[in-house]
C-alpha atoms as a PDB file:
ATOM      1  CA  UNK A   1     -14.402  -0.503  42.698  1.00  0.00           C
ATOM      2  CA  UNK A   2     -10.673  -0.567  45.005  1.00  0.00           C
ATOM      3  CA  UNK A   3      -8.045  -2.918  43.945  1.00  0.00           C
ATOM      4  CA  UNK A   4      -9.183  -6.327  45.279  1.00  0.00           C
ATOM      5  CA  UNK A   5      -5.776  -7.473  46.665  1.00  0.00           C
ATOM      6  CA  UNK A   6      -5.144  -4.495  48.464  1.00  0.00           C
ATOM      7  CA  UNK A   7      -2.153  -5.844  50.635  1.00  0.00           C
ATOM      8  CA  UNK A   8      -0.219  -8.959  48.958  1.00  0.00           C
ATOM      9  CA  UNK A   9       0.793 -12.415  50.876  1.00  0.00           C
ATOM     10  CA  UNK A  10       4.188 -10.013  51.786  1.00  0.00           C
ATOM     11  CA  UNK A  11       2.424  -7.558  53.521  1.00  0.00           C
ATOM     12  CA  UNK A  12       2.754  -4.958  51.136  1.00  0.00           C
ATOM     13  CA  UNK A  13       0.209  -2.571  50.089  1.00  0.00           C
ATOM     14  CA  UNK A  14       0.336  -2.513  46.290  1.00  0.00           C
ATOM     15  CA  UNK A  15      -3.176  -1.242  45.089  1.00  0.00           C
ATOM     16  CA  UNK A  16      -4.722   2.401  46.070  1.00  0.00           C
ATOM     17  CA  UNK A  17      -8.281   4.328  45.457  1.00  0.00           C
ATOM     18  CA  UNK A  18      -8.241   7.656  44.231  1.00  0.00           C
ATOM     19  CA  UNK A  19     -11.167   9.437  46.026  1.00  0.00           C
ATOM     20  CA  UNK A  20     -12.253  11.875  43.954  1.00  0.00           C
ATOM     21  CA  UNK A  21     -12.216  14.660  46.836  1.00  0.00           C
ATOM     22  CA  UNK A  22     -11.292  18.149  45.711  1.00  0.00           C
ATOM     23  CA  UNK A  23      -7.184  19.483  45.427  1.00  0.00           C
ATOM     24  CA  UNK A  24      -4.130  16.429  45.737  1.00  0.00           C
ATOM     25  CA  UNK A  25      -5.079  13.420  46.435  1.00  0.00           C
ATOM     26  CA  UNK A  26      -1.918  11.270  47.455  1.00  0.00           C
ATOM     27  CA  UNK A  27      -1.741   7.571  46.316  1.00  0.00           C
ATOM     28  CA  UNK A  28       1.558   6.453  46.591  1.00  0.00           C
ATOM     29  CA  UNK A  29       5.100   7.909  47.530  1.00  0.00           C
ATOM     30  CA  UNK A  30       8.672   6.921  48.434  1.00  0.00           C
ATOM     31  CA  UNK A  31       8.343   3.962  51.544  1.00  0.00           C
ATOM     32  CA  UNK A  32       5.084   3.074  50.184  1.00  0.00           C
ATOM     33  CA  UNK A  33       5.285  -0.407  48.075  1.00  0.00           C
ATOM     34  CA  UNK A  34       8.938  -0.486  47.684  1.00  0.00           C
ATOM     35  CA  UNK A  35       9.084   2.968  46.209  1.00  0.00           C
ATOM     36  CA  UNK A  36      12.490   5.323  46.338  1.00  0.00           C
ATOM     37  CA  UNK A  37      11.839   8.029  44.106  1.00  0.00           C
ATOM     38  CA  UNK A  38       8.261   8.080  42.658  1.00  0.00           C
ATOM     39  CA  UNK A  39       5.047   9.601  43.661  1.00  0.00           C
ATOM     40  CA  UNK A  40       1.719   9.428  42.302  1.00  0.00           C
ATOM     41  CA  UNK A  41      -1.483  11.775  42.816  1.00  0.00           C
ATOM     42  CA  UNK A  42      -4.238  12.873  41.530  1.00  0.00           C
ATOM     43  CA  UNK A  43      -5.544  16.674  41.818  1.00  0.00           C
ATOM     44  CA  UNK A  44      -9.625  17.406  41.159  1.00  0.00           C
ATOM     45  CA  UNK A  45      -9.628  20.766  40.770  1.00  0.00           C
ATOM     46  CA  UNK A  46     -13.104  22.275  40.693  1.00  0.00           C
ATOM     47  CA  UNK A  47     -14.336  25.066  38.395  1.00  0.00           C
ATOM     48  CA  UNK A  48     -13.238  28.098  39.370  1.00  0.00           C
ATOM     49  CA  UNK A  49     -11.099  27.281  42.352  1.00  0.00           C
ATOM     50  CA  UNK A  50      -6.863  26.642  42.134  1.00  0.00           C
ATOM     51  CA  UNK A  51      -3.805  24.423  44.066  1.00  0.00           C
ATOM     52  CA  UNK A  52      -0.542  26.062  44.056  1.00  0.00           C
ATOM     53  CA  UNK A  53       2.520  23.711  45.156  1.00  0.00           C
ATOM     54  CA  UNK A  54       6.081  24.020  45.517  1.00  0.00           C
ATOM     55  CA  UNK A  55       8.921  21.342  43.972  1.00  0.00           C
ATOM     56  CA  UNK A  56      11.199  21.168  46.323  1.00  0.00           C
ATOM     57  CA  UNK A  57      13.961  18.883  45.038  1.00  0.00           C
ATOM     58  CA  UNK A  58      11.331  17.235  42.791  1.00  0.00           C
ATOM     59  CA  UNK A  59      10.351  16.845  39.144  1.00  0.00           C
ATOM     60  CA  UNK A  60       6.867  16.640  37.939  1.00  0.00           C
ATOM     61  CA  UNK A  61       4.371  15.895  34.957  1.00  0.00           C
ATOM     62  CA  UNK A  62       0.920  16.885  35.340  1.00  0.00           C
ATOM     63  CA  UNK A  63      -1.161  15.022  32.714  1.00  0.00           C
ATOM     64  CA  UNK A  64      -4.904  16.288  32.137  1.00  0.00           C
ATOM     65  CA  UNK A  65      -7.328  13.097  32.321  1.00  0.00           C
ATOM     66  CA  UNK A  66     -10.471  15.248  32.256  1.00  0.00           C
ATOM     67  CA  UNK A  67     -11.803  18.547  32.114  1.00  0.00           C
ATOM     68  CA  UNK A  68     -10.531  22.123  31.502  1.00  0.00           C
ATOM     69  CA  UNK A  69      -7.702  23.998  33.618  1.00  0.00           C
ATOM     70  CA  UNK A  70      -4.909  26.681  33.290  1.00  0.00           C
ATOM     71  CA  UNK A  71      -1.586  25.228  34.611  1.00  0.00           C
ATOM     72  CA  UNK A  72       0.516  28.316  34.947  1.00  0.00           C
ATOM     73  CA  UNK A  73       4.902  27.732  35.940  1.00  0.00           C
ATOM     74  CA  UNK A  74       6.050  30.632  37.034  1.00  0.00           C
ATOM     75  CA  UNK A  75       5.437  33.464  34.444  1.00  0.00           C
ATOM     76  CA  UNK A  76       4.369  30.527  31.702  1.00  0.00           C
ATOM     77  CA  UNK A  77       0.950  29.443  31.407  1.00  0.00           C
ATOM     78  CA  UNK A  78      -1.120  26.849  29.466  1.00  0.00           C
ATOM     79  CA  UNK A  79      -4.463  25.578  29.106  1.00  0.00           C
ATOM     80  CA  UNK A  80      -5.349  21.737  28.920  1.00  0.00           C
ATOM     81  CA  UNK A  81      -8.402  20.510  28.221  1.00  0.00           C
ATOM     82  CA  UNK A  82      -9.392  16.927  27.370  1.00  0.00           C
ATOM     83  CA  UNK A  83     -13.085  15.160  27.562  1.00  0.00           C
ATOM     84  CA  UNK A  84     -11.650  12.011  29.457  1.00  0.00           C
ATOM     85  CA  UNK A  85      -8.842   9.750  28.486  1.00  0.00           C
ATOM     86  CA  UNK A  86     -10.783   7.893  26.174  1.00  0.00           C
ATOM     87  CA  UNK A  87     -11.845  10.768  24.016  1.00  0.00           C
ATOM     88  CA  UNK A  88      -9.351  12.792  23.579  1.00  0.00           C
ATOM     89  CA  UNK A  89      -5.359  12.887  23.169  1.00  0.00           C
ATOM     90  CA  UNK A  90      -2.990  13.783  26.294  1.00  0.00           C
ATOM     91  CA  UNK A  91      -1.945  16.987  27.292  1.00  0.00           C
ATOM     92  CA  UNK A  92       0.780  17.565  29.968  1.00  0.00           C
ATOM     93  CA  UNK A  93       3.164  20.027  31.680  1.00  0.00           C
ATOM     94  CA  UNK A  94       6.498  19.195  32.533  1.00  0.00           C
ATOM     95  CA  UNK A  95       7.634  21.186  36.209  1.00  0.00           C
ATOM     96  CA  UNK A  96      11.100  21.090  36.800  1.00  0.00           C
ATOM     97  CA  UNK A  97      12.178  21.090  40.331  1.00  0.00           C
ATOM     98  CA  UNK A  98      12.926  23.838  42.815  1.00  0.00           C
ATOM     99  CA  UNK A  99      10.015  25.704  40.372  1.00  0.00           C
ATOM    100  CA  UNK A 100       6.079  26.470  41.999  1.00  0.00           C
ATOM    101  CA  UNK A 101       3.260  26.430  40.083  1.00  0.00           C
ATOM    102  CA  UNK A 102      -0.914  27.022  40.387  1.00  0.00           C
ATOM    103  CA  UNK A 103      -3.776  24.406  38.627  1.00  0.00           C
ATOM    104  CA  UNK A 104      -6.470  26.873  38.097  1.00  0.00           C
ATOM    105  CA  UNK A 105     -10.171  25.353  37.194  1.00  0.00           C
ATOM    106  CA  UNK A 106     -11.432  26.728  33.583  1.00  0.00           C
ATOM    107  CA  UNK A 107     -13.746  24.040  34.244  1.00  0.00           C
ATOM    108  CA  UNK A 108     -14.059  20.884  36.667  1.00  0.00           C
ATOM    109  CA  UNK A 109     -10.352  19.085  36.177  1.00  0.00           C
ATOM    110  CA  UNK A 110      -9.148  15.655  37.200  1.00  0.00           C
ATOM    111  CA  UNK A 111      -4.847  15.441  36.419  1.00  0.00           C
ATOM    112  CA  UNK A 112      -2.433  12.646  37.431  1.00  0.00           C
ATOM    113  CA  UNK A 113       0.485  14.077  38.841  1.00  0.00           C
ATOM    114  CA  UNK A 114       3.831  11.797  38.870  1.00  0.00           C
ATOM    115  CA  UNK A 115       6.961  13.418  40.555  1.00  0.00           C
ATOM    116  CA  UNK A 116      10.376  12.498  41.806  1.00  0.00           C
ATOM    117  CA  UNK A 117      13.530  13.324  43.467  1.00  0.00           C
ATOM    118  CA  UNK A 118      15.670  15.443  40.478  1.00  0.00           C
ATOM    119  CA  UNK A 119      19.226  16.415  40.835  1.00  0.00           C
ATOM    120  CA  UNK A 120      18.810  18.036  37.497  1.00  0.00           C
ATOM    121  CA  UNK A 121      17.336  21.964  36.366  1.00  0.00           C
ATOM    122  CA  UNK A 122      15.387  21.710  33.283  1.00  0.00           C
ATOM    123  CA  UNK A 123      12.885  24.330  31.609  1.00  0.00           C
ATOM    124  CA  UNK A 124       9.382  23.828  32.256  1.00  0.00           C
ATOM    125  CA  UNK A 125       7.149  22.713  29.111  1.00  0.00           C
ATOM    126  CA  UNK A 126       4.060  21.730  27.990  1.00  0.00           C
ATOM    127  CA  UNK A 127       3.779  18.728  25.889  1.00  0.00           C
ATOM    128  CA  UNK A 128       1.158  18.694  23.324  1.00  0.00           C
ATOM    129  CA  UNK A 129      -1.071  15.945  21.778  1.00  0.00           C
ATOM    130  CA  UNK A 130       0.556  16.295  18.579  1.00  0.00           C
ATOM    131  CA  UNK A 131       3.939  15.716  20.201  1.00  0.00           C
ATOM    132  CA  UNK A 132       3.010  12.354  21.214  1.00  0.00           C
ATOM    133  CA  UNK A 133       3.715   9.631  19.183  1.00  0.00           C
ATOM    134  CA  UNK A 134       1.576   6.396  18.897  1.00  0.00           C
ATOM    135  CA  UNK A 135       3.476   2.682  19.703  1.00  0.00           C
ATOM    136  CA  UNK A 136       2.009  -0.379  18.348  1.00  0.00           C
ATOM    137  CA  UNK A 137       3.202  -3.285  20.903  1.00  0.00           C
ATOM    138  CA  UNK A 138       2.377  -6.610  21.013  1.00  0.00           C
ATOM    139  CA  UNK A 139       0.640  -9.507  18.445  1.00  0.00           C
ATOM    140  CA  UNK A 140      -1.986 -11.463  18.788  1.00  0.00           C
ATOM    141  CA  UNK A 141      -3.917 -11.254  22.341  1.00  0.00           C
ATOM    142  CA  UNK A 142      -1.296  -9.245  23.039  1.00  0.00           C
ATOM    143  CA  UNK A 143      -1.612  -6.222  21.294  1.00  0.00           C
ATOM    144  CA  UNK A 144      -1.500  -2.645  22.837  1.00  0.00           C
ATOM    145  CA  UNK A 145      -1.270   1.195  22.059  1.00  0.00           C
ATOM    146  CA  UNK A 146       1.138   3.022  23.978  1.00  0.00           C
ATOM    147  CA  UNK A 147       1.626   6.813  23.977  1.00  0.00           C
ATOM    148  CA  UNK A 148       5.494   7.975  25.790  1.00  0.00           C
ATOM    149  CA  UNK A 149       4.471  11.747  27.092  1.00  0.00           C
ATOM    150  CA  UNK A 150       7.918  12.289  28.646  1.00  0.00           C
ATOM    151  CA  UNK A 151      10.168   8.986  27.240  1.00  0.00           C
ATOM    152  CA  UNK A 152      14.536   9.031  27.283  1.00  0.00           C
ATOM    153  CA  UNK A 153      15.278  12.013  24.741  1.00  0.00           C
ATOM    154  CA  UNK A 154      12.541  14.198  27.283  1.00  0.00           C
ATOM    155  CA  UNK A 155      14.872  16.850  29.135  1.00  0.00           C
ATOM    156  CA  UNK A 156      13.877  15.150  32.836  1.00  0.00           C
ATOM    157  CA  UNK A 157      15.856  13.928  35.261  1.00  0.00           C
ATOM    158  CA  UNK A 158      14.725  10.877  36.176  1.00  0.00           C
ATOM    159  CA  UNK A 159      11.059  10.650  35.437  1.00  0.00           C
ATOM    160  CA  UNK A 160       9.643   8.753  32.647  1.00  0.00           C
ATOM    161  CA  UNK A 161       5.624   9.029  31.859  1.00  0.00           C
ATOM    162  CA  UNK A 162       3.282   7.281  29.187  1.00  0.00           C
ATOM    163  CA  UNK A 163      -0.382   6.041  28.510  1.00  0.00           C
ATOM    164  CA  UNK A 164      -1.338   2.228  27.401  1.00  0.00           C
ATOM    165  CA  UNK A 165      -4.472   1.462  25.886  1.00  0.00           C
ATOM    166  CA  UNK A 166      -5.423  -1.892  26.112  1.00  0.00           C
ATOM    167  CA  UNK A 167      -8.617  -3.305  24.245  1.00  0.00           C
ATOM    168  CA  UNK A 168     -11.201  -5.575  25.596  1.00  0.00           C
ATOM    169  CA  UNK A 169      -9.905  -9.371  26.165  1.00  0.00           C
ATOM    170  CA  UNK A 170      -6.238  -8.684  25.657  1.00  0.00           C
ATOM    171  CA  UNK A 171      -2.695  -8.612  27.519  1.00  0.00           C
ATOM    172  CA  UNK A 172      -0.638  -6.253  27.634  1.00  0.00           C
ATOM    173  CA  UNK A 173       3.456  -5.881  29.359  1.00  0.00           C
ATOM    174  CA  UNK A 174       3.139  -9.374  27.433  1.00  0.00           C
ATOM    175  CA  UNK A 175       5.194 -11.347  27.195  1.00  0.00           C
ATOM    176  CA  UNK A 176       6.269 -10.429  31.130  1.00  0.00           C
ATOM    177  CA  UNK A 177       9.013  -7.991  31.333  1.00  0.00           C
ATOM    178  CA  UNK A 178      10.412  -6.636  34.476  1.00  0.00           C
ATOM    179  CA  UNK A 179      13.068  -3.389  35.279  1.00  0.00           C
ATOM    180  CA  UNK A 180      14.088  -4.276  38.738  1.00  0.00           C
ATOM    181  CA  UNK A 181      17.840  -4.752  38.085  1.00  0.00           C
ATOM    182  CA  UNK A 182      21.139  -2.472  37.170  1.00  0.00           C
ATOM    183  CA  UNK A 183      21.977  -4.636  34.111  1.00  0.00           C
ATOM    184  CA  UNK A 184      22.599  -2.243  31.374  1.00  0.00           C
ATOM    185  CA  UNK A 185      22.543  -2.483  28.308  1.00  0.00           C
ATOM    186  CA  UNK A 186      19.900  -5.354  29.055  1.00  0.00           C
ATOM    187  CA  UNK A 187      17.907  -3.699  31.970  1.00  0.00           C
ATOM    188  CA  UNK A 188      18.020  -1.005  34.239  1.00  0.00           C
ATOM    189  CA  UNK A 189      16.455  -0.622  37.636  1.00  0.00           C
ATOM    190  CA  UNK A 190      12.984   0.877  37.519  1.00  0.00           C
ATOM    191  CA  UNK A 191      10.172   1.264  39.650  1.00  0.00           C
ATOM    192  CA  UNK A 192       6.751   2.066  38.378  1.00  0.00           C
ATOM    193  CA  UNK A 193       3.008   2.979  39.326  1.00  0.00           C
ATOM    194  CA  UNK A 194      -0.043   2.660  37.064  1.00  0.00           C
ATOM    195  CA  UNK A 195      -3.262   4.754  37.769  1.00  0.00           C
ATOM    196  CA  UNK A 196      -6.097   3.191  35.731  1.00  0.00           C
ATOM    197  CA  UNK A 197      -9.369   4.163  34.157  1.00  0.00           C
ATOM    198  CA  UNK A 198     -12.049   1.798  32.373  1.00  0.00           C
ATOM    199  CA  UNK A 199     -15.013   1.558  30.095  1.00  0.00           C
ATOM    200  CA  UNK A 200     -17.099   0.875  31.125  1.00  0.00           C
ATOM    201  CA  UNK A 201     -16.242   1.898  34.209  1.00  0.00           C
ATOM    202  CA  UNK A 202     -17.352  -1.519  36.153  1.00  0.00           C
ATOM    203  CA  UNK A 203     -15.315  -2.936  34.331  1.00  0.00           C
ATOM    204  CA  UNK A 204     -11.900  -4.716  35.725  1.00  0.00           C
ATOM    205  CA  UNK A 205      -8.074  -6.207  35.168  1.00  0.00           C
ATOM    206  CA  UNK A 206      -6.103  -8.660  36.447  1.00  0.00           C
ATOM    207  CA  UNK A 207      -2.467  -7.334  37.131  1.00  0.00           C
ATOM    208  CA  UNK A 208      -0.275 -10.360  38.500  1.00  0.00           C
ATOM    209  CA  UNK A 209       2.986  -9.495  40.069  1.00  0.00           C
ATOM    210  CA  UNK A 210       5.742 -12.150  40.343  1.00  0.00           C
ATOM    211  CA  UNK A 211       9.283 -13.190  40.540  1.00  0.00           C
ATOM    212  CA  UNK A 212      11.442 -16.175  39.107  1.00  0.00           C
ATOM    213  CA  UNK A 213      11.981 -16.926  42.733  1.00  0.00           C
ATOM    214  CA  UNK A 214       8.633 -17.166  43.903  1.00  0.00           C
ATOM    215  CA  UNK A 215       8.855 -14.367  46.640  1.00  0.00           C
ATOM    216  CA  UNK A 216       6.187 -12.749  44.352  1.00  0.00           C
ATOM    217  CA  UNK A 217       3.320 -14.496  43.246  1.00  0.00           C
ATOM    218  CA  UNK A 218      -0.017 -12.228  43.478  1.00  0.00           C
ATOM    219  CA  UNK A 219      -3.313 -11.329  41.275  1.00  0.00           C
ATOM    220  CA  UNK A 220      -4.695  -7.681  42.013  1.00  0.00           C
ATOM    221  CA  UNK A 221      -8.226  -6.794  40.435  1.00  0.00           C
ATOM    222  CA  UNK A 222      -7.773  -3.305  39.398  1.00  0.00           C
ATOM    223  CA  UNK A 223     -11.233  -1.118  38.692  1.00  0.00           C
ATOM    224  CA  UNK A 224     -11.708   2.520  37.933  1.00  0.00           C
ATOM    225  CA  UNK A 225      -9.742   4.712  39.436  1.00  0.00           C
ATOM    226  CA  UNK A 226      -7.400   2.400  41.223  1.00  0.00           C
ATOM    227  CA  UNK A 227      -3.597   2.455  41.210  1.00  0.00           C
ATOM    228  CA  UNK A 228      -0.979  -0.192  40.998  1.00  0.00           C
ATOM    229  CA  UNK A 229       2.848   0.099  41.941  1.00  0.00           C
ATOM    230  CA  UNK A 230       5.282  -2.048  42.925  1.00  0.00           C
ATOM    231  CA  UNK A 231       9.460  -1.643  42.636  1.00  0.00           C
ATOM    232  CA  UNK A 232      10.245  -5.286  41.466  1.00  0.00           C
ATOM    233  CA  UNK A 233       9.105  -7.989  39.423  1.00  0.00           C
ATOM    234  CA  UNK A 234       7.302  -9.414  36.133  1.00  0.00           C
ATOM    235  CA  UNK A 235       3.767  -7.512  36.157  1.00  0.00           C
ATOM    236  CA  UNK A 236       2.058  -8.664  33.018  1.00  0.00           C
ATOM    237  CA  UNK A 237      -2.047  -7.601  33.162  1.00  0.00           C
ATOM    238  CA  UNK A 238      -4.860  -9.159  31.406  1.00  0.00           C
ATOM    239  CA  UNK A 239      -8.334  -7.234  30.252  1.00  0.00           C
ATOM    240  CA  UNK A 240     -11.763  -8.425  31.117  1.00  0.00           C
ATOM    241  CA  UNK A 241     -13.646  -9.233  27.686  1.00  0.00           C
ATOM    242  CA  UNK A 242     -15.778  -6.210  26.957  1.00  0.00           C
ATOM    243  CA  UNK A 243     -14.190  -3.405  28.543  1.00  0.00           C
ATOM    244  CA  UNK A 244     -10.955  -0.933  27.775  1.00  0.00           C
ATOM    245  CA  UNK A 245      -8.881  -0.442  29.866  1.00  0.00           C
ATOM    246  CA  UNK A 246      -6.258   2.752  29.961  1.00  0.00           C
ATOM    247  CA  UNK A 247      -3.736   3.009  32.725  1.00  0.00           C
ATOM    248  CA  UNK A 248      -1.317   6.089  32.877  1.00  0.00           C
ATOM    249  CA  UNK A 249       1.957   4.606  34.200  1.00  0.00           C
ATOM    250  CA  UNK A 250       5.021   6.575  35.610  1.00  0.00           C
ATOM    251  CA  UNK A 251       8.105   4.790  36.106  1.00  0.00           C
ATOM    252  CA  UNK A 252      11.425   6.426  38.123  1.00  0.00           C
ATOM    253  CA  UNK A 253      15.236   5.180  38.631  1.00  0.00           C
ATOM    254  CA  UNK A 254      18.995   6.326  39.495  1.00  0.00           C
ATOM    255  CA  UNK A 255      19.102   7.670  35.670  1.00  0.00           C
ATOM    256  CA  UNK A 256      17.006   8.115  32.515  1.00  0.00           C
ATOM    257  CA  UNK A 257      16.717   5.309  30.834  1.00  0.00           C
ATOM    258  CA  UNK A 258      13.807   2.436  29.383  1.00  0.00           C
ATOM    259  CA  UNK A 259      15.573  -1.204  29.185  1.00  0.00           C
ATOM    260  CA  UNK A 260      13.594  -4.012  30.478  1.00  0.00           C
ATOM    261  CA  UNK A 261      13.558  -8.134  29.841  1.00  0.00           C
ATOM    262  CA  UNK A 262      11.430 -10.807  29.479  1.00  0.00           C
ATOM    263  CA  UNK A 263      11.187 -13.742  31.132  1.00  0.00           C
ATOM    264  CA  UNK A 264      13.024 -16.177  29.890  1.00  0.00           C
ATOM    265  CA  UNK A 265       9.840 -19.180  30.600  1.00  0.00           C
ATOM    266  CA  UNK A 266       8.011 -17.029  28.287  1.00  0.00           C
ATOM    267  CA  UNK A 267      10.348 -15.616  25.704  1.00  0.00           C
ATOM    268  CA  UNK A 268       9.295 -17.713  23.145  1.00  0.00           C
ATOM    269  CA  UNK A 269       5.622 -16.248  22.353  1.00  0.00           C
ATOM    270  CA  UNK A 270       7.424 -12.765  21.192  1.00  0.00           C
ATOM    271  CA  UNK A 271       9.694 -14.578  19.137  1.00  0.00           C
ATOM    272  CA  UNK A 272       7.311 -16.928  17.710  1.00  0.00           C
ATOM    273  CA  UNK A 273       4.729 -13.968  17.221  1.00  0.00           C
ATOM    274  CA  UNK A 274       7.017 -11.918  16.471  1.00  0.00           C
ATOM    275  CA  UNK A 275       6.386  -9.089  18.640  1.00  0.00           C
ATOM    276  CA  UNK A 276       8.814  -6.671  20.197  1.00  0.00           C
ATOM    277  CA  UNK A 277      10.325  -5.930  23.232  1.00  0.00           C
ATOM    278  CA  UNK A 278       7.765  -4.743  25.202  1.00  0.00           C
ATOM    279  CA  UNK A 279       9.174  -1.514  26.016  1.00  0.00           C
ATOM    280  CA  UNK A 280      10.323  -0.312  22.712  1.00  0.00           C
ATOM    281  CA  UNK A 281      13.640   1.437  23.307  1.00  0.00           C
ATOM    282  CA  UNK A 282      14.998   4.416  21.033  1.00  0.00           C
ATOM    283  CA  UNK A 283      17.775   3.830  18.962  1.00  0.00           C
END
């Protein structure tokens, strides 16, 4: 099932299909949806077969979403293996940039890979499931588990990678938060892109995209296997009753840093719930 909104009232392709054909599959990139720095694919790589690529002046994290591979950085090497993404924890490798590395198949492999312009040198490193915390967000019909794989303390440059779990019926980036301004220490410019994955997987979301001035105002259904990204704006997302939804999301700005805020119309249900920020930042 593709996004349903694939291009919004702007003209703006938002929403994007992952294939499923063998080695990178390219979803998104920088001049694609308002992006700068981000890029997501995803990389099937069948048993027995391998992908080498080359960071040139770019970042990565390669997180396994199914299947069994070798991931090997230069003269490191690790093996990732995970049943899907909703039977198993993460596993990912961080790839610094400037730094080449080969995806070999132990068995058939589906990984997300997020990457983006670095002016930084960092070590490679794999991140394991037990490094990865669990988040309780939200209250109510709002409720959500988020796992940060690479969050702000992460030696990265500018990437910043987690998973949301969402069960079936609820919100979640509720109440609406956006990152689309330099307003620090209240929010920082950030743009992001979601890959998601569902079960059952005919399952479907609404993600609605919009702005306090009413340049954005669009609904995207988002099924299995489709992507989401945009640069600006609130982008809560709402469940359909009986089916989980997970979406990997990857967000990317000018530094390394989570600060987000709510809209102001809606403000009211955290503090009347309760609930946090939705972006929990470190202390």
């Amino acid at each position: 099932m593709g996004g349903y909104s694939v291009v919004g009232r702007c003209g703006v392709q938002r929403t994007f299909h992952y294939e499923r054909q063998p080695g990178y599959n390219k979803l998104v990139g920088p001049g694609d949806a308002g992006l700068e720095y981000l890029e997501l694919g995803l990389l099937r790589v069948p048993r027995d077969e391998e992908f080498t690529f080359s960071q040139e002046g770019r970042e990565a994290v390669l997180v396994m979403l199914s299947g069994a591979c070798r991931v090997q950085v230069d003269a490191q090497q690790w093996n990732l293996e995970r049943v899907s993404v909703f039977a198993g924890p993460a596993m990912a490798v961080y790839v610094p940039r400037h730094r080449r590395y080969t995806v070999s198949g132990v068995k058939p492999a589906d990984l997300a890979v997020f990457s983006a312009r670095s002016d930084q040198d960092f070590l490679p490193r794999l991140i394991e499931a037990g490094q990865i915390r669990m988040e309780a967000e939200g209250a109510g019909s709002f409720r959500r588990r988020v796992y940060p794989i690479v969050d702000e303390a992460f030696p990265a440059s500018r990437l910043l990678v987690g998973e949301t779990f969402v069960e079936p019926g609820q919100w979640a980036s509720y109440p609406p938060h956006k990152h689309d301004e330099d307003r620090y220490p209240d929010e920082v410019r950030l743009e992001e892109a979601a890959f998601f994955q569902i079960d059952p997987p005919q399952g479907f979301a609404l993600q609605y995209l919009y702005s306090a001035d009413g340049a954005l105002n669009q609904v995207y259904v988002m099924g299995n296997d489709d992507a989401f990204a945009a640069a600006r704006g609130y982008h809560p997302l709402a469940t359909a009753p009986g089916y989980q939804v997970y979406y990997l999301w990857g967000m990317a700005g000018d530094g390394h840093l989570i600060r987000s805020s709510i809209d102001p119309a809606h403000a009211w249900v955290a503090a009347e719930t309760g609930a946090p920020q939705p972006i929990a930042v470190p202390e």
